[in-house]
Protein backbone atom coordinates (compact mmCIF):
# COMPACT_ATOMS: atom_id res chain seq x y z
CA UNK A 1 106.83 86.38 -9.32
CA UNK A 2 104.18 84.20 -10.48
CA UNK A 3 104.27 80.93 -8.35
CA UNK A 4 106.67 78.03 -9.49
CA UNK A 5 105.40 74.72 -10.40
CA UNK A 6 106.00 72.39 -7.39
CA UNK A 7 108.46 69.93 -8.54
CA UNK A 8 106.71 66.39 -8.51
CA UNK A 9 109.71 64.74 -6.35
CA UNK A 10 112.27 66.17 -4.26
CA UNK A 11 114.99 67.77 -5.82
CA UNK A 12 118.93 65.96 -5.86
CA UNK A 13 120.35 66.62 -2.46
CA UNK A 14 123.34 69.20 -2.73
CA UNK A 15 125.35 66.51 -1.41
CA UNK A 16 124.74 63.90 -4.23
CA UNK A 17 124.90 66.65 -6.76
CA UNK A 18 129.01 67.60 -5.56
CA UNK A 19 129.65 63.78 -5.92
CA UNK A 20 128.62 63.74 -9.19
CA UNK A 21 130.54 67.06 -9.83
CA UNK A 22 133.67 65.54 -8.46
CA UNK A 23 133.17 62.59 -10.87
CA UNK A 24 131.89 63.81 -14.09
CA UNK A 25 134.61 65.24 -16.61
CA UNK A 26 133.24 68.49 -18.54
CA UNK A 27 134.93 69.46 -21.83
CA UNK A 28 137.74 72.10 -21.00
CA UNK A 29 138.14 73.97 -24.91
CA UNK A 30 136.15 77.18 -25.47
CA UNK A 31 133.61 76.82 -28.14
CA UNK A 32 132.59 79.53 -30.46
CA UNK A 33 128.71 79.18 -29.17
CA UNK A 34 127.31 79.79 -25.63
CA UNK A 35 124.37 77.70 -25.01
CA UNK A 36 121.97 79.11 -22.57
CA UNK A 37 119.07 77.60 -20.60
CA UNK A 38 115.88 80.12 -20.40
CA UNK A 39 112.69 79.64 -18.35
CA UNK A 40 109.86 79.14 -21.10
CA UNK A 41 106.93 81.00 -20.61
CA UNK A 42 108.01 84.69 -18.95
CA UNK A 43 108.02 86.56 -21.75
CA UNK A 44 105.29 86.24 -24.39
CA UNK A 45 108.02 87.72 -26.99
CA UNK A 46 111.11 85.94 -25.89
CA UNK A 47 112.29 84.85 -29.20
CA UNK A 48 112.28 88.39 -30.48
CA UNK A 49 113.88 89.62 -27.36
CA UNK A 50 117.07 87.49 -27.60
CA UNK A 51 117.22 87.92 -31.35
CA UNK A 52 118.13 91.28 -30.69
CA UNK A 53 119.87 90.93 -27.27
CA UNK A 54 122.02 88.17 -28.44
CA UNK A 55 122.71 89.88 -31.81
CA UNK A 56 124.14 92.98 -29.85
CA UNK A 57 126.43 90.42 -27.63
CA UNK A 58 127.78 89.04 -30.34
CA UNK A 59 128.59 92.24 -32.59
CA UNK A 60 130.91 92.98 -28.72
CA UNK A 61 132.11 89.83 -28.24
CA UNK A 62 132.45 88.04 -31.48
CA UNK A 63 130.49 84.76 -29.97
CA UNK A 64 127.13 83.51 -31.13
CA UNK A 65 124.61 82.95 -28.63
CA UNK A 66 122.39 79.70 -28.68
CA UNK A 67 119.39 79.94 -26.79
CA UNK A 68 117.26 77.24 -25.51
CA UNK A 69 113.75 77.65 -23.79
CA UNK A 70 113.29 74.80 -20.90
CA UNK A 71 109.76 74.21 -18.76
CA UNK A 72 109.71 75.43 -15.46
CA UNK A 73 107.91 72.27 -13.98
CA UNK A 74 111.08 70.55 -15.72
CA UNK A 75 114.01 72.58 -14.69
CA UNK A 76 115.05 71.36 -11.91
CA UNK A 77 115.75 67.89 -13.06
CA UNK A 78 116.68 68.72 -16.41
CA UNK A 79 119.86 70.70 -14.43
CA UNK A 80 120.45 67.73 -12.69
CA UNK A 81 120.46 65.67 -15.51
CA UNK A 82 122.50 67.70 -17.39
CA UNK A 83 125.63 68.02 -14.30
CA UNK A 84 125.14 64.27 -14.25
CA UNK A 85 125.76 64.13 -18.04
CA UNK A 86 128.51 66.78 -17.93
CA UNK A 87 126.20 68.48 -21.15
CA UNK A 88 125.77 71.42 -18.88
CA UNK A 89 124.78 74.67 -20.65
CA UNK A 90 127.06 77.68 -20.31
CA UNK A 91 124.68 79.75 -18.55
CA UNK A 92 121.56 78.81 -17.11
CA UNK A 93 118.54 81.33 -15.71
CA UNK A 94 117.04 79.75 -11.81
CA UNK A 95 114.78 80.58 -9.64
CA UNK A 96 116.03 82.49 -6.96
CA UNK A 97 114.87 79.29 -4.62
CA UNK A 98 116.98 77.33 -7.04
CA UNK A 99 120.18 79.07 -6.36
CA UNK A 100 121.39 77.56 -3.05
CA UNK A 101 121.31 74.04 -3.90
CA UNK A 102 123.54 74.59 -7.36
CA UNK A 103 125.73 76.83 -5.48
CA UNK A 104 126.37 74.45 -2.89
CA UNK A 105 126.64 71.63 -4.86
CA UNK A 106 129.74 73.33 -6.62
CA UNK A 107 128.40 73.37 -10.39
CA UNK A 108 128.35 77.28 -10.26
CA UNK A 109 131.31 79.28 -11.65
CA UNK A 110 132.11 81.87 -9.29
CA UNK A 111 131.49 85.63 -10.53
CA UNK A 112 132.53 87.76 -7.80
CA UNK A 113 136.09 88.48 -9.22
CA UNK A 114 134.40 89.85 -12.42
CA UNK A 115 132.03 91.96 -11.10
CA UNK A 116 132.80 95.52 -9.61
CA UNK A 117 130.16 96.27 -7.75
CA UNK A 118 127.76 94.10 -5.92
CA UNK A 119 125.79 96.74 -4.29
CA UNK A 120 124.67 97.78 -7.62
CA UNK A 121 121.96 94.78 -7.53
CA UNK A 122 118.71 93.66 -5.11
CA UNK A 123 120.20 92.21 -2.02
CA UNK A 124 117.52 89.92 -1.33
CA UNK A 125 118.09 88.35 -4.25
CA UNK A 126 121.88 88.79 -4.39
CA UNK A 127 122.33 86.62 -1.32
CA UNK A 128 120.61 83.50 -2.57
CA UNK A 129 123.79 82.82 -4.47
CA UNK A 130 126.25 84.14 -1.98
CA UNK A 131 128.50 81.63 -0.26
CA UNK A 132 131.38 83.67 1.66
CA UNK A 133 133.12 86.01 -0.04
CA UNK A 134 131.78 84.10 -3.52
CA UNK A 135 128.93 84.99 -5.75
CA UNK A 136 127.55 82.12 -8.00
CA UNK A 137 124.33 83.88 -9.41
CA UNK A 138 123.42 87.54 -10.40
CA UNK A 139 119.57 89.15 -10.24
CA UNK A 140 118.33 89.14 -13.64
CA UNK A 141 114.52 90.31 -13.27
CA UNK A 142 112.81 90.48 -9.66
CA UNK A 143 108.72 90.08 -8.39
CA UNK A 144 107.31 90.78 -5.55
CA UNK A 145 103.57 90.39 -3.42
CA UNK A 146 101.45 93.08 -2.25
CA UNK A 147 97.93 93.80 -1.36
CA UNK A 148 96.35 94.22 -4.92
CA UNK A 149 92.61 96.04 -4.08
CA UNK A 150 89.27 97.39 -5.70
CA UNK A 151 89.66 100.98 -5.49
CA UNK A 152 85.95 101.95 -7.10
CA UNK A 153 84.79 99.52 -4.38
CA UNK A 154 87.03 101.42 -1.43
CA UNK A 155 85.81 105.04 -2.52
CA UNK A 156 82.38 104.05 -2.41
CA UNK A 157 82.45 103.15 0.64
CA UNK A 158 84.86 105.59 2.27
CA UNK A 159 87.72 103.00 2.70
CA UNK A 160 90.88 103.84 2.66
CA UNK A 161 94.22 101.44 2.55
CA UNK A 162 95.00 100.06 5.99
CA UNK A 163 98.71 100.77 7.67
CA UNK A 164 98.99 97.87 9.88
CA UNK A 165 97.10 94.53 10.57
CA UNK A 166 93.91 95.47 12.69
CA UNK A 167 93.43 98.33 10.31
CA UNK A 168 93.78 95.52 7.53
CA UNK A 169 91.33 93.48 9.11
CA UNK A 170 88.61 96.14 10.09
CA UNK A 171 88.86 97.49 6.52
CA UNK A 172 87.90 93.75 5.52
CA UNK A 173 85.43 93.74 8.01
CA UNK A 174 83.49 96.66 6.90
CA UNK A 175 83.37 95.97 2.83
CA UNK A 176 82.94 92.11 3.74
CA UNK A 177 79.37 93.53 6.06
CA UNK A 178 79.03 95.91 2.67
CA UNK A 179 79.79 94.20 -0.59
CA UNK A 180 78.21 90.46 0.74
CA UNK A 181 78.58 88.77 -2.71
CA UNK A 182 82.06 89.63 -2.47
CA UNK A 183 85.42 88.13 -0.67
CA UNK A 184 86.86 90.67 1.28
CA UNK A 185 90.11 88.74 1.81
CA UNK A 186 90.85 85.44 0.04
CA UNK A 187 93.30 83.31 2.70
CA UNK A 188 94.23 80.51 0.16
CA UNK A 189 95.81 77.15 1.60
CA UNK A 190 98.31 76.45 -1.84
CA UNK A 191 99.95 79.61 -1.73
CA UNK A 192 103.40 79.67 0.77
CA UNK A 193 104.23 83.25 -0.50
CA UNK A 194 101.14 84.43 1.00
CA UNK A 195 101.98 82.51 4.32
CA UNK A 196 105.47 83.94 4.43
CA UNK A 197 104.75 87.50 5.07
CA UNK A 198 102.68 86.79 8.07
CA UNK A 199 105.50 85.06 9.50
CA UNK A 200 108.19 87.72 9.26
CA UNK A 201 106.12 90.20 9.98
CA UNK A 202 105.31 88.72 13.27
CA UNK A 203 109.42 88.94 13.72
CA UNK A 204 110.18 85.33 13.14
CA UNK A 205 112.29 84.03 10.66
CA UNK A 206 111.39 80.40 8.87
CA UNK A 207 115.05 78.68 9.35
CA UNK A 208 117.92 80.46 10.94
CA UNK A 209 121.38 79.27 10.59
CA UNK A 210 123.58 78.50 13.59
CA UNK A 211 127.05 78.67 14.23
CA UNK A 212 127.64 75.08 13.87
CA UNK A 213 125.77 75.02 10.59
CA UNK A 214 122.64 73.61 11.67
CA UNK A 215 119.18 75.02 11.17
CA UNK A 216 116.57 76.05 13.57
CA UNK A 217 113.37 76.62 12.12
CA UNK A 218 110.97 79.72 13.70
CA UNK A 219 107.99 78.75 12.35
CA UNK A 220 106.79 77.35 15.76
CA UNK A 221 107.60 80.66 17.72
CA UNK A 222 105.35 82.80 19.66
CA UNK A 223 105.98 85.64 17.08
CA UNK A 224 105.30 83.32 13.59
CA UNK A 225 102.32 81.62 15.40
CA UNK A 226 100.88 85.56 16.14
CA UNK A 227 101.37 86.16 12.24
CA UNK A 228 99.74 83.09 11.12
CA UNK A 229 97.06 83.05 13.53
CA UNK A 230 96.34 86.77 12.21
CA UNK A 231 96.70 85.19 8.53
CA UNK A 232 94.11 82.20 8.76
CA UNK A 233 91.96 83.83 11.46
CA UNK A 234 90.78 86.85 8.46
CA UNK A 235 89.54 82.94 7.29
CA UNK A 236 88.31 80.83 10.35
CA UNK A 237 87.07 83.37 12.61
CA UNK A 238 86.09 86.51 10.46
CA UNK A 239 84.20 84.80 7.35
CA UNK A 240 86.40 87.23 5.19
CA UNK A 241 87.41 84.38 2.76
CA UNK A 242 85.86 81.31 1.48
CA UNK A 243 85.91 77.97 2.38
CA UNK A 244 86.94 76.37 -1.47
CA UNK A 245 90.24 79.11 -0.98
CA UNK A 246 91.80 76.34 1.26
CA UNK A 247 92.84 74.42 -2.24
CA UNK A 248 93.53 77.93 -4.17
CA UNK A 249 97.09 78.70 -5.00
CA UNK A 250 98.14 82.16 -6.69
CA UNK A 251 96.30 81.56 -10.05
CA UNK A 252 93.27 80.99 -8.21
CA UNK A 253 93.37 83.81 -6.09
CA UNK A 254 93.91 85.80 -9.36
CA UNK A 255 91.42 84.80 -11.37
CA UNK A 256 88.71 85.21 -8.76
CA UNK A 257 89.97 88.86 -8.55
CA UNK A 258 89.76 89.36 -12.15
CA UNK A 259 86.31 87.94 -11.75
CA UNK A 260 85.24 90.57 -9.66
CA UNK A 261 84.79 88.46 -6.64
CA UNK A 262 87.45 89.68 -4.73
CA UNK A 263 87.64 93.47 -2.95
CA UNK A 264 91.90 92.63 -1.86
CA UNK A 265 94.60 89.85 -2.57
CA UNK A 266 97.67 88.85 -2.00
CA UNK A 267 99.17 89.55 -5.64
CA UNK A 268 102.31 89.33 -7.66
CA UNK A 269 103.32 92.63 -8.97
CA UNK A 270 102.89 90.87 -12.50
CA UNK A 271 99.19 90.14 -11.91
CA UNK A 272 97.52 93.74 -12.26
CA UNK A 273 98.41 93.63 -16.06
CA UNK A 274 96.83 89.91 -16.31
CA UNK A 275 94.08 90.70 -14.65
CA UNK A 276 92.98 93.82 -16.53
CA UNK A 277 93.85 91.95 -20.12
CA UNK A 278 91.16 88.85 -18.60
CA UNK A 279 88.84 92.01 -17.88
CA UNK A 280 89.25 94.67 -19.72
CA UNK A 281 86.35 96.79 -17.30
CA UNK A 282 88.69 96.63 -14.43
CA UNK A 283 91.00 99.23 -15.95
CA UNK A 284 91.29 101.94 -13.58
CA UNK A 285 90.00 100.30 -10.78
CA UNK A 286 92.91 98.50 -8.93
CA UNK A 287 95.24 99.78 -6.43
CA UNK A 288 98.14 98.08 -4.73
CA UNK A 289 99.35 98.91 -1.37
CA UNK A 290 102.45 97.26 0.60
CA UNK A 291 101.52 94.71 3.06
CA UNK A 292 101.00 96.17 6.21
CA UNK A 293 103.19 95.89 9.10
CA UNK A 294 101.78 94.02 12.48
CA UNK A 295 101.81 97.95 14.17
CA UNK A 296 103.22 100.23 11.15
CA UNK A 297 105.47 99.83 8.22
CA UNK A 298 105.67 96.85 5.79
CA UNK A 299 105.57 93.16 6.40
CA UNK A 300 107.95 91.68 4.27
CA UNK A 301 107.12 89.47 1.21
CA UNK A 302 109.09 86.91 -0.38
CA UNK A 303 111.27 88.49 -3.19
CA UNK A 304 111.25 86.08 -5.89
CA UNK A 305 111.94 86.23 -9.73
CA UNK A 306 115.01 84.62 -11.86
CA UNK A 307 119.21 84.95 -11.27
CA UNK A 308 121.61 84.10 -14.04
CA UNK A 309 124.34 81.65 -13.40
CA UNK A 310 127.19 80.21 -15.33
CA UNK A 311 128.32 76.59 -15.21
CA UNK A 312 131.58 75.37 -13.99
CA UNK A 313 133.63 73.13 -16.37
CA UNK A 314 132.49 74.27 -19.62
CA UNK A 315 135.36 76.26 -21.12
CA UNK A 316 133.36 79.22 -21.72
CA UNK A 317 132.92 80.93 -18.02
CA UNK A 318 134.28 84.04 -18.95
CA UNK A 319 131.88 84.64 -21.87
CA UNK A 320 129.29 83.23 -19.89
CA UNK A 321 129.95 85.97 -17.48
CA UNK A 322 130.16 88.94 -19.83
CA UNK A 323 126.67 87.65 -21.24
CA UNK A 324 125.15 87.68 -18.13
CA UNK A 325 126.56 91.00 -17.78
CA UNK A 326 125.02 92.16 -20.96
CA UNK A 327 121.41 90.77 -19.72
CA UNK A 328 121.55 92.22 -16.53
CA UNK A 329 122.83 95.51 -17.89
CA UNK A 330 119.82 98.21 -17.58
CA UNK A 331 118.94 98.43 -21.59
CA UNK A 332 118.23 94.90 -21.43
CA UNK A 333 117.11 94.18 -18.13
CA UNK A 334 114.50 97.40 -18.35
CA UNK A 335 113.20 95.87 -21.38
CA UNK A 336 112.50 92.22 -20.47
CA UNK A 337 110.89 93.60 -16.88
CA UNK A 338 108.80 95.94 -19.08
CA UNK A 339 108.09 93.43 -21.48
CA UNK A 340 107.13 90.85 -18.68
CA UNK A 341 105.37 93.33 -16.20
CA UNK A 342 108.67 92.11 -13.32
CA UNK A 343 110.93 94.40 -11.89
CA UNK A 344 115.00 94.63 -13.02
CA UNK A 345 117.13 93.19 -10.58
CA UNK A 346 118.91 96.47 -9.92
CA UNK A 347 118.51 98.37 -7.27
CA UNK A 348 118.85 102.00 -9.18
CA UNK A 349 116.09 100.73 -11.92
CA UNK A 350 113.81 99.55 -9.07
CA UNK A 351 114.10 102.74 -7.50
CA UNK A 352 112.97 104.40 -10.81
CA UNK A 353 109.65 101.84 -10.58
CA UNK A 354 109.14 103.22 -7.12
CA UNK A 355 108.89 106.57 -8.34
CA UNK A 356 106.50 105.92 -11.24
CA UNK A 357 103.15 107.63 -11.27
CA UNK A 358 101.43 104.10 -11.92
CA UNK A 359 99.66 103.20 -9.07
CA UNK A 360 99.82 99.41 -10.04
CA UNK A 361 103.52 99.50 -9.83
CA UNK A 362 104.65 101.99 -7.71
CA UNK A 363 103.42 100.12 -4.10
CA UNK A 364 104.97 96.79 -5.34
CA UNK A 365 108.58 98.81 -5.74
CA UNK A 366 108.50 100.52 -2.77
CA UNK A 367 107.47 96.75 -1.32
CA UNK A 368 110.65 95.27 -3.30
CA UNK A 369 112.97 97.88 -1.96
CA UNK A 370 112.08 98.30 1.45
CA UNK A 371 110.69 95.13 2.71
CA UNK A 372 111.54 91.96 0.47
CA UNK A 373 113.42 89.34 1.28
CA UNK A 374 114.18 85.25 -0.22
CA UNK A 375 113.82 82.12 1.45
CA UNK A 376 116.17 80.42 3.68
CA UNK A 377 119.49 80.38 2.04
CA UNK A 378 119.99 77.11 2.52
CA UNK A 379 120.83 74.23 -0.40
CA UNK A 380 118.01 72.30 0.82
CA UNK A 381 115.50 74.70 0.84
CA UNK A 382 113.91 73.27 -2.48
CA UNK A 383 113.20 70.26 -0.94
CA UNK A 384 110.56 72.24 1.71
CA UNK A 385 109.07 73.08 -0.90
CA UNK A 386 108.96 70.24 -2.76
CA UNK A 387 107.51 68.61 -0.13
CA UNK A 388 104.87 71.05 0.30
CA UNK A 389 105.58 71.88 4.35
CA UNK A 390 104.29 75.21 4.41
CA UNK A 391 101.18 74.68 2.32
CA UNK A 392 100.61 71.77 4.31
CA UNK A 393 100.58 73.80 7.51
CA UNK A 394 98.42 76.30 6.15
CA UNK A 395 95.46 74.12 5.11
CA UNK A 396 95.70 71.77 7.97
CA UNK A 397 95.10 75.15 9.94
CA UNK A 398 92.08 76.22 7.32
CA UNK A 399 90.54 72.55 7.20
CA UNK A 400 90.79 72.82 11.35
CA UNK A 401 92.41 69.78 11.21
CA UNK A 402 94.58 70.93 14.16
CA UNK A 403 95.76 74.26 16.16
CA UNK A 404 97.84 76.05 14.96
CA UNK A 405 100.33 75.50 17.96
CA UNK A 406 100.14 71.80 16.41
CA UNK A 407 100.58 73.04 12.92
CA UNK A 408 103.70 75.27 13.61
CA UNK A 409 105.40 72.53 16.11
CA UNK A 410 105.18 70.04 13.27
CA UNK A 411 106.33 72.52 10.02
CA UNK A 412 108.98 73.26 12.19
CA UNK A 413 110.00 69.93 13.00
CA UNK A 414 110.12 68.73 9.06
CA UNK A 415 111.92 72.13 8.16
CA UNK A 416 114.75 71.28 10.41
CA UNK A 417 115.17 67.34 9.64
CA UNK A 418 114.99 68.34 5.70
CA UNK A 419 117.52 71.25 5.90
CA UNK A 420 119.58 69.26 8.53
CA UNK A 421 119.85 66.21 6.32
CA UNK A 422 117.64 63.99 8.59
C-alpha cells in the first residue's frame, strides 16, 4: 500500500509493552458500544462507509459501533499509550508491519477459536499475526508493488514488458537511448519496498528465524547482494535513473510518473488511479506488469495493507470479533478495496481482481497472489524501520558512499542486534 509514515522514534520494545500488560488493570464488564481505532486517510469516504457498515452490525448484533479515525504518523504511539493507560479501544486496524510487536507483546485477543477457516484469507498477510497455533490479527484490505509503465511510449517503440531482469534492464536501456528527456527507471533511495523485491528475488531472505529464536539477517548474502547490485546498478552504472531519486520515497516516484517523466516504476497497486486523477491525459496509457523474476517468474514484493485486531482486557472481545468478521466479510471488504483502489484481504476476492479485464489491476493481483510476501515476522521488526536500516543501505549505495559488500555487511549487522535485542 501506499508507504507508512516513518515513526519519528523507535517504537516500545515488545518486551516493555508485556510489562505494562501484566501491570495495567483493563475494565472486565461488556459495554453496549465498541470503540474502534481506524487509519485516517484510506478512504476519501470513510465516514459514509461505516455509517452504513456499522448500521448493518448493529441491526445483527444489537451493539452500536463508535468509530474513531487516528493519524498514521501517530498510531503507533497512540497504541502504546493507550495499553499503558488501559483505555484500549475494542478493535484497532494496524499495519501489517505493526502486527508482530502487539501480538507479542500480549495486548491482542486471540481469534483463532472463532474463526473457521483460515485459508479463506491472504497468507502473507495472515502470518504477520500468527504466533503458534494463535491468530491475533485478520487481513482486512491488502496492496501490493509492481512495475507500473507507459504503454503509448512501449508501442512506439516496439517494447514489450520484460520477463526477467536483463530483459528488464535492456528494455530500460533502449527507451532510456530513445525517450532522453525521460527516466527509464527511477531507483529511489527512501523507498525499502522497492529494495525488498530485489532481495528476495535474488533468493535471500532479510531476517530468518533460528531454532533458538535468534535472527540471522540475509541481507549480506551473495544472493541479496546480486539483487541489490542489479537494483542500484539500473542507477550507478546504466544512467537509467536520476541522481535527485536517491532522496525520493514512493510519493516521489509517483508524482514524477504522473508528470510524465517516468517510462516504468516501482508502484503501489493504488497509484494508477492517483496518477490518472493528477493527469487526466494519461488515461489509457499505463500498464502494470509483475516484477520480473532474476531468470523467469515473479520477484516477490512486499505485501502490505491493514489487519484488524481486537484488544485483550476490554470486556467486549467477542463483539470485537464478530465486527471484524463483518468488515472482513466480502460485501464490505469488496467495497472499501473498491472504494480505496486496495485489494480485499481474501484470497477468493483477490482471485476475482486477477481475472479482471483492467489492465491496471489485473498484474498487481496476479503479483499479490503468486508472489507477495510481509516483512520479517518478528516483534521488533518496526524498529528496522524506524530506524531507517534499509533506506540507509540503499542511499549509502546510490551516494557511493561505500560498496555494496560494505552496505549489506553493515544492514545486516544492525538488523540482527535490533531484532536480537542488542
Amino acid at each position: 500500500m501506499a508507504r507508512r509514515p516513518l515513526l519519528t522514534h523507535a517504537p516500545l520494545p515488545a518486551a516493555a509493552l508485556a510489562l505494562v500488560l501484566a501491570t495495567t488493570s483493563c475494565g472486565t464488564a461488556e459495554d453496549d458500544t465498541l470503540t474502534v481505532w481506524i487509519m485516517e486517510g484510506t478512504n476519501p469516504d470513510a465516514t459514509g462507509f461505516f455509517e452504513e457498515a456499522n448500521e448493518a452490525f448493529s441491526e445483527e448484533h444489537g451493539m452500536d459501533v463508535e468509530v474513531e479515525f487516528i493519524p498514521w504518523a501517530d498510531a503507533q504511539d497512540m497504541i502504546s499509550t493507550s495499553i499503558a493507560g488501559g483505555t484500549m479501544p475494542d478493535v484497532v486496524e494496524l499495519g501489517t508491519t505493526f502486527v508482530p510487536e502487539f501480538s507479542d507483546a500480549g495486548a491482542l485477543h486471540d481469534l483463532a477459536p472463532a474463526i473457521d477457516d483460515t485459508s479463506a484469507y491472504n497468507e502473507g498477510m495472515l502470518e504477520m499475526g500468527e504466533i503458534d497455533d494463535a491468530v491475533y490479527s485478520l487481513p482486512w484490505y491488502a496492496a501490493i508493488r509492481s512495475v507500473v509503465y507507459r504503454t503509448d511510449v512501449f508501442e512506439e517503440h516496439g517494447a514489450e514488458e520484460p520477463e526477467n531482469w536483463e530483459e528488464l534492464r535492456e528494455t530500460a536501456l533502449e527507451l532510456s537511448e530513445a525517450e532522453d528527456d525521460m527516466i527509464a527507471f527511477p531507483v529511489p533511495g527512501d523507498a525499502q519496498y522497492s529494495v525488498l523485491p530485489w532481495i528476495w528475488g535474488g533468493g535471500a531472505e532479510v531476517a530468518v528465524e533460528q531454532d533458538d529464536g535468534t535472527w540471522v539477517s540475509e541481507v549480506d548474502s551473495e544472493e541479496a547482494r546480486e539483487g541489490i547490485e542489479f537494483f542500484t546498478d539500473l542507477s550507478l552504472e546504466d544512467d537509467l535513473s536520476t541522481t535527485g531519486a536517491v532522496n525520493w520515497n514512493e510519493i516521489d516516484v509517483m508524482e514524477s510518473f504522473s508528470e510524465e517523466d517516468a517510462v516504468m516504476a516501482i508502484l503501489g497497486n493504488a497509484n494508477p488511479k492517483a496518477v490518472v486523477e493528477n493527469n487526466p491525459d494519461l488515461e489509457g496509457d499505463i500498464g502494470v506488469f509483475p516484477i520480473p523474476g532474476q531468470d523467469e517468474g515473479y520477484s516477490d514484493s512486499f505485501a502490505g495493507g491493514s489487519n484488524l485486531a481486537v484488544f485483550e482486557g476490554t470486556g467486549n472481545e467477542d463483539a470485537g470479533t464478530a465486527y471484524i468478521e463483518h468488515l472482513t466479510d466480502p460485501e464490505w471488504s469488496v467495497r472499501w478495496a473498491d472504494d480505496t483502489g486496495f485489494f480485499p484481504g481474501g484470497v477468493e476476492e483477490i482471485e476475482e481482481y486477477a481475472e479482471s479485464d483492467d489492465p491496471t489491476v489485473q498484474p498487481f493481483a496476479v503479483q499479490l497472489n503468486e508472489a507477495g510476501r510481509g516483512t520479517p515476522v518478528a516483534p521488533e521488526w518496526g524498529q528496522v524501520e524506524a530506524e531507517n536500516v534499509i533506506v540507509g543501505m540503499q542511499q549509502d549505495i546510490l551516494n557511493g558512499n561505500v560498496s555494496v559488500e560494505e552496505a549489506t555487511e553493515s544492514a545486516a549487522d544492525e538488523i540482527e542486534q535490533i531484532l536480537n535485542g542488542g
